[in-house]
C-alpha atoms as a PDB file:
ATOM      1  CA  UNK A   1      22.824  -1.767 -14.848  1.00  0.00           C
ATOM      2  CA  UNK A   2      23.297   1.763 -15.081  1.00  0.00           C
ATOM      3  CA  UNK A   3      23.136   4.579 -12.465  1.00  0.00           C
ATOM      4  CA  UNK A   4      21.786   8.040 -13.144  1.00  0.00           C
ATOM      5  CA  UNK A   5      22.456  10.621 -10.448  1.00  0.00           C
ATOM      6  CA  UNK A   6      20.609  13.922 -10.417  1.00  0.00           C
ATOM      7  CA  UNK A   7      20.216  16.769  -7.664  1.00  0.00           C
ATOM      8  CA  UNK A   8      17.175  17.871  -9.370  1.00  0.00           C
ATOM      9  CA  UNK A   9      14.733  16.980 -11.884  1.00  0.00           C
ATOM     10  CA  UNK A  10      12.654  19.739 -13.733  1.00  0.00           C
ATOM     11  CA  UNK A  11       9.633  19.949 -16.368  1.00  0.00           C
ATOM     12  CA  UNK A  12      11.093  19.885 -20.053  1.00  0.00           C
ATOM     13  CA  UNK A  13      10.718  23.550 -20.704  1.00  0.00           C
ATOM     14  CA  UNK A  14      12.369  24.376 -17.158  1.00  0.00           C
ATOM     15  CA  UNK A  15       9.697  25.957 -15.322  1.00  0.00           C
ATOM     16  CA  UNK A  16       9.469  23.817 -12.638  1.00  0.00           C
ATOM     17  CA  UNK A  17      12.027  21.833 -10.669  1.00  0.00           C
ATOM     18  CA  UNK A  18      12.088  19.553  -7.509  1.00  0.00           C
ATOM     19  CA  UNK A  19      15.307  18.104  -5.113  1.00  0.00           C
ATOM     20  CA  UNK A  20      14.814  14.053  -6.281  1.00  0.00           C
ATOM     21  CA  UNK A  21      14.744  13.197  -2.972  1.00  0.00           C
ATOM     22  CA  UNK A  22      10.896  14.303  -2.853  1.00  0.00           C
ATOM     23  CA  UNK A  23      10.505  12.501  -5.681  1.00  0.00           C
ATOM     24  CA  UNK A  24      11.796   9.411  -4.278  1.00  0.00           C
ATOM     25  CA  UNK A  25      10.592   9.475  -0.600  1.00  0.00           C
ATOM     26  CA  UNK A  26       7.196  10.853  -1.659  1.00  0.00           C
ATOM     27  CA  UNK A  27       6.252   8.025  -3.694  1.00  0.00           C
ATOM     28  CA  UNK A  28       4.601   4.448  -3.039  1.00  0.00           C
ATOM     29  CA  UNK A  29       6.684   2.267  -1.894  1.00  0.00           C
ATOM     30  CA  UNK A  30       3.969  -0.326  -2.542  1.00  0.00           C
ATOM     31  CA  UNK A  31       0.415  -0.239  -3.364  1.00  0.00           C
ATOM     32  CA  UNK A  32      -2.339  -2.849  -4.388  1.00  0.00           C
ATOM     33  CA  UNK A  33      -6.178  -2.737  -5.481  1.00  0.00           C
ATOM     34  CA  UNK A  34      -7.746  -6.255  -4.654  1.00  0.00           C
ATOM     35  CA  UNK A  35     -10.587  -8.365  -4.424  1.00  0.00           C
ATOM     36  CA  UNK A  36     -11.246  -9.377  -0.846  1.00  0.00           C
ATOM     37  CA  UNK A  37     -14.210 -11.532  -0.945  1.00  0.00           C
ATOM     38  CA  UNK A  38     -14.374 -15.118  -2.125  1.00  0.00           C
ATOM     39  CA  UNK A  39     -11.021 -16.151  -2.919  1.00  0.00           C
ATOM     40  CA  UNK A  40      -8.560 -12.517  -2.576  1.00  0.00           C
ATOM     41  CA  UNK A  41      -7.219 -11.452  -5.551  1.00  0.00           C
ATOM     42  CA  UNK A  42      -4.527  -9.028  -6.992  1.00  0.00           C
ATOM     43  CA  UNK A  43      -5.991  -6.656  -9.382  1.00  0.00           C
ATOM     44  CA  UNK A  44      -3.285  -4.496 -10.184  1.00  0.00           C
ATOM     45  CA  UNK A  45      -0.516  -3.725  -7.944  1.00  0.00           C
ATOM     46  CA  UNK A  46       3.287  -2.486  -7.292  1.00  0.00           C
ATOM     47  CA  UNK A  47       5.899  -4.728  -5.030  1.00  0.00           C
ATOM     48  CA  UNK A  48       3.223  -6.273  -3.681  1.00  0.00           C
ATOM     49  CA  UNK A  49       3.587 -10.184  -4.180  1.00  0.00           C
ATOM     50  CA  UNK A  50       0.514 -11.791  -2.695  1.00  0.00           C
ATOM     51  CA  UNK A  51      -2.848 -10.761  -0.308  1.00  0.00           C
ATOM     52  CA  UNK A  52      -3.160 -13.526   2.473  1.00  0.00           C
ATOM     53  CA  UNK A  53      -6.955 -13.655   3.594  1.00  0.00           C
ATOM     54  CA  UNK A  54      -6.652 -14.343   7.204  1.00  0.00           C
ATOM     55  CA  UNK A  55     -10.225 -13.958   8.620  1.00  0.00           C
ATOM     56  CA  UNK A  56     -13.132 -12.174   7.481  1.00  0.00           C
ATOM     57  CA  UNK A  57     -11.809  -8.901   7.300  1.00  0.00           C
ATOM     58  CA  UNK A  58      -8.415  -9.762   7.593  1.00  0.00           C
ATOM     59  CA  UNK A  59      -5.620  -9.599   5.105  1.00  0.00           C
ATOM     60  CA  UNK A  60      -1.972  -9.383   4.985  1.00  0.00           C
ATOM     61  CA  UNK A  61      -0.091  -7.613   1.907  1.00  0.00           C
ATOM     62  CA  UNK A  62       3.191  -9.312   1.253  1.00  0.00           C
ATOM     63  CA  UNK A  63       5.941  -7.435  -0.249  1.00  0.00           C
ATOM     64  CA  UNK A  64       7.650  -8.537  -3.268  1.00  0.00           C
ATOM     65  CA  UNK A  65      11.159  -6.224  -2.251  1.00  0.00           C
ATOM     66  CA  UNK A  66      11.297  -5.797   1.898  1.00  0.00           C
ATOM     67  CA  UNK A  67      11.248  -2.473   3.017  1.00  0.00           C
ATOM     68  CA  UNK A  68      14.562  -1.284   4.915  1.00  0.00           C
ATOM     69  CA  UNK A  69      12.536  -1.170   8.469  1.00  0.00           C
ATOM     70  CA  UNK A  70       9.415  -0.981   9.663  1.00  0.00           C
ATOM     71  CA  UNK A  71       8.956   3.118   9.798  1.00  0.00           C
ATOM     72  CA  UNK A  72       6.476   2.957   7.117  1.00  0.00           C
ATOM     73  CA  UNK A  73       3.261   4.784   7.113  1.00  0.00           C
ATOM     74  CA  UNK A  74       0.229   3.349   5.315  1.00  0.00           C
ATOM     75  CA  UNK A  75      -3.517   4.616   3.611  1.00  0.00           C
ATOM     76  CA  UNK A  76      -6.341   1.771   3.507  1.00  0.00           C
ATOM     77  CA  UNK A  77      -9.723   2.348   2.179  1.00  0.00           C
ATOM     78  CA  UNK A  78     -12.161  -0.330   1.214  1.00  0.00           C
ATOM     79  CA  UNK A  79     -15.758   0.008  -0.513  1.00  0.00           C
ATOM     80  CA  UNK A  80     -18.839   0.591   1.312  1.00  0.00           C
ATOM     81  CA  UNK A  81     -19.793   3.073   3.707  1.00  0.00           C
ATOM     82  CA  UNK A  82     -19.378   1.916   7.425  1.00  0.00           C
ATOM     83  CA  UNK A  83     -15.928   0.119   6.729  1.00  0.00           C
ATOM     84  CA  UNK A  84     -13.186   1.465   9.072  1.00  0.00           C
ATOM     85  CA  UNK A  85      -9.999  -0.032   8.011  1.00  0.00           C
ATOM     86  CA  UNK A  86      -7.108  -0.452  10.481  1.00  0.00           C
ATOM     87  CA  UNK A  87      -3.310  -0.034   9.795  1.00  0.00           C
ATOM     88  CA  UNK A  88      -2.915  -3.766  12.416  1.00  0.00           C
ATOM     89  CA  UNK A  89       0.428  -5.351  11.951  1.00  0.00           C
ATOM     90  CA  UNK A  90       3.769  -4.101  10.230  1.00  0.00           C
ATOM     91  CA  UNK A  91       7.254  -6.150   9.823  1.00  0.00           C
ATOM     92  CA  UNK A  92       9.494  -5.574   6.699  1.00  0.00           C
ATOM     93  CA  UNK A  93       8.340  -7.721   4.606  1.00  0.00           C
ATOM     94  CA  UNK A  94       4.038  -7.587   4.902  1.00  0.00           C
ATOM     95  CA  UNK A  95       1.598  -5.040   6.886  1.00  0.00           C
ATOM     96  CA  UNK A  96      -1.887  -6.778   8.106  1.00  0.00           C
ATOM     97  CA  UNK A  97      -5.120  -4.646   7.654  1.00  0.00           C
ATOM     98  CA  UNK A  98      -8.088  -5.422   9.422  1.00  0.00           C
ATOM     99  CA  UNK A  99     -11.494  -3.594   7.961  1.00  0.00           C
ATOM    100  CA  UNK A 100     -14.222  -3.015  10.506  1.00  0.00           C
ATOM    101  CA  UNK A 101     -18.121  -2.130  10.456  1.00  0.00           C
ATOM    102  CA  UNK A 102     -18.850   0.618  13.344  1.00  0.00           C
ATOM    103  CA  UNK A 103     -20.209  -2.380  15.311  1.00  0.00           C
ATOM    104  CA  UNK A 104     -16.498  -3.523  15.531  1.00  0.00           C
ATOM    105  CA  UNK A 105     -17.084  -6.728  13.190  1.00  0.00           C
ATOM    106  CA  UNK A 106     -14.729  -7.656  10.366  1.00  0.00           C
ATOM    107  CA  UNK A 107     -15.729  -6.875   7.101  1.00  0.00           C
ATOM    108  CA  UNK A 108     -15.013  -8.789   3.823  1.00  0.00           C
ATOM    109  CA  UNK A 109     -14.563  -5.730   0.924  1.00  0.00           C
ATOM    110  CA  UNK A 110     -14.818  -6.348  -3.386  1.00  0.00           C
ATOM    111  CA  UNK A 111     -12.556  -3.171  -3.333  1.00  0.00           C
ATOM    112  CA  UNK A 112      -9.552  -2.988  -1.000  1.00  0.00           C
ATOM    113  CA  UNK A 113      -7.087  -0.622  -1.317  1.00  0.00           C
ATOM    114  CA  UNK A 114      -3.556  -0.151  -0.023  1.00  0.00           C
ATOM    115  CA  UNK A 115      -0.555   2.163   0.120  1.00  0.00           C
ATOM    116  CA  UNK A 116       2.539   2.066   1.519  1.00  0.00           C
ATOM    117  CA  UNK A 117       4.653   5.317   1.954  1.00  0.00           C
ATOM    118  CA  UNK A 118       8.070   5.504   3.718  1.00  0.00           C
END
Protein backbone atom coordinates (compact mmCIF):
# COMPACT_ATOMS: atom_id res chain seq x y z
CA UNK A 1 0.00 0.00 0.00
CA UNK A 2 1.05 3.32 -0.76
CA UNK A 3 0.96 6.60 1.25
CA UNK A 4 0.28 10.00 -0.24
CA UNK A 5 0.95 12.96 2.03
CA UNK A 6 -0.33 16.41 1.17
CA UNK A 7 -0.67 19.77 3.27
CA UNK A 8 -3.22 20.89 0.90
CA UNK A 9 -5.38 19.84 -1.80
CA UNK A 10 -6.71 22.42 -4.44
CA UNK A 11 -9.24 22.48 -7.55
CA UNK A 12 -7.29 21.50 -10.86
CA UNK A 13 -6.98 24.99 -12.20
CA UNK A 14 -5.76 26.28 -8.62
CA UNK A 15 -8.38 28.52 -7.58
CA UNK A 16 -9.33 27.00 -4.64
CA UNK A 17 -7.43 25.14 -1.94
CA UNK A 18 -8.19 23.54 1.53
CA UNK A 19 -5.62 22.20 4.66
CA UNK A 20 -6.57 18.09 4.15
CA UNK A 21 -7.26 17.93 7.50
CA UNK A 22 -10.86 19.51 6.76
CA UNK A 23 -11.11 17.25 4.26
CA UNK A 24 -10.54 14.36 6.39
CA UNK A 25 -12.24 15.31 9.73
CA UNK A 26 -15.19 16.87 7.88
CA UNK A 27 -16.26 13.84 6.24
CA UNK A 28 -18.53 10.70 7.22
CA UNK A 29 -17.01 8.54 9.07
CA UNK A 30 -19.98 6.24 8.43
CA UNK A 31 -23.31 6.62 7.00
CA UNK A 32 -26.27 4.23 5.99
CA UNK A 33 -29.84 4.61 4.25
CA UNK A 34 -32.05 1.55 5.40
CA UNK A 35 -35.19 -0.09 5.50
CA UNK A 36 -36.51 -0.28 9.03
CA UNK A 37 -39.73 -2.02 8.81
CA UNK A 38 -40.29 -5.71 8.26
CA UNK A 39 -37.06 -7.30 8.25
CA UNK A 40 -34.13 -4.02 8.37
CA UNK A 41 -32.22 -3.74 5.53
CA UNK A 42 -29.00 -2.01 4.17
CA UNK A 43 -29.71 0.00 1.19
CA UNK A 44 -26.61 1.60 0.50
CA UNK A 45 -24.11 2.44 3.01
CA UNK A 46 -20.29 3.29 4.08
CA UNK A 47 -18.42 1.22 7.12
CA UNK A 48 -21.48 0.33 8.24
CA UNK A 49 -21.67 -3.61 8.50
CA UNK A 50 -25.14 -4.49 9.69
CA UNK A 51 -28.60 -2.59 11.25
CA UNK A 52 -29.75 -4.68 14.37
CA UNK A 53 -33.64 -4.10 14.83
CA UNK A 54 -33.98 -4.10 18.50
CA UNK A 55 -37.61 -2.99 19.19
CA UNK A 56 -40.00 -1.11 17.27
CA UNK A 57 -38.17 1.87 16.75
CA UNK A 58 -35.03 0.66 17.77
CA UNK A 59 -31.92 -0.03 15.81
CA UNK A 60 -28.30 -0.31 16.29
CA UNK A 61 -25.74 0.56 13.32
CA UNK A 62 -22.70 -1.64 13.55
CA UNK A 63 -19.50 -0.46 12.24
CA UNK A 64 -17.57 -2.35 9.80
CA UNK A 65 -13.93 -0.35 10.98
CA UNK A 66 -14.33 0.87 14.95
CA UNK A 67 -14.01 4.33 15.45
CA UNK A 68 -10.86 5.44 17.65
CA UNK A 69 -13.34 6.51 20.72
CA UNK A 70 -16.53 7.33 21.31
CA UNK A 71 -16.35 11.40 20.65
CA UNK A 72 -18.41 11.03 17.65
CA UNK A 73 -21.26 13.21 16.77
CA UNK A 74 -24.19 11.85 14.76
CA UNK A 75 -27.40 13.22 12.24
CA UNK A 76 -30.59 10.79 12.15
CA UNK A 77 -33.61 11.52 10.18
CA UNK A 78 -36.28 9.04 9.29
CA UNK A 79 -39.49 9.48 6.94
CA UNK A 80 -42.67 10.80 8.07
CA UNK A 81 -43.56 13.81 9.80
CA UNK A 82 -43.87 13.37 13.67
CA UNK A 83 -40.69 11.05 13.91
CA UNK A 84 -38.14 12.47 16.42
CA UNK A 85 -35.11 10.40 16.20
CA UNK A 86 -32.71 10.11 19.17
CA UNK A 87 -28.83 9.90 19.08
CA UNK A 88 -29.41 6.74 22.34
CA UNK A 89 -26.33 4.68 22.75
CA UNK A 90 -22.62 5.13 21.44
CA UNK A 91 -19.48 2.61 22.00
CA UNK A 92 -16.75 2.27 19.26
CA UNK A 93 -17.91 -0.08 17.41
CA UNK A 94 -22.13 0.65 16.93
CA UNK A 95 -24.40 3.83 17.98
CA UNK A 96 -28.26 2.83 18.87
CA UNK A 97 -31.02 5.22 17.50
CA UNK A 98 -34.29 5.20 18.84
CA UNK A 99 -37.12 7.12 16.52
CA UNK A 100 -40.06 8.53 18.41
CA UNK A 101 -43.72 9.88 17.54
CA UNK A 102 -44.42 13.22 19.73
CA UNK A 103 -46.51 10.86 21.93
CA UNK A 104 -43.09 9.32 22.98
CA UNK A 105 -43.83 5.82 21.17
CA UNK A 106 -41.27 4.06 19.00
CA UNK A 107 -41.65 4.30 15.53
CA UNK A 108 -40.78 1.70 12.81
CA UNK A 109 -39.43 4.04 9.54
CA UNK A 110 -39.15 2.61 5.43
CA UNK A 111 -36.45 5.42 5.31
CA UNK A 112 -33.83 5.68 8.06
CA UNK A 113 -31.00 7.61 7.76
CA UNK A 114 -27.67 7.87 9.54
CA UNK A 115 -24.39 9.76 9.79
CA UNK A 116 -21.59 9.55 11.70
CA UNK A 117 -19.07 12.53 11.92
CA UNK A 118 -15.96 12.63 14.18
Amino acid sequence: MSTLKLGTIATQDGTESTDVTNVVNGTAKAWVNFNGTGTVAIRRGFNVSSITDNNVGNYTVNFTTAMPDINYSGSFCGNGLVQIPVFYSTTTTYVQVLYYNTAGSGVDNTLCVAAIFR
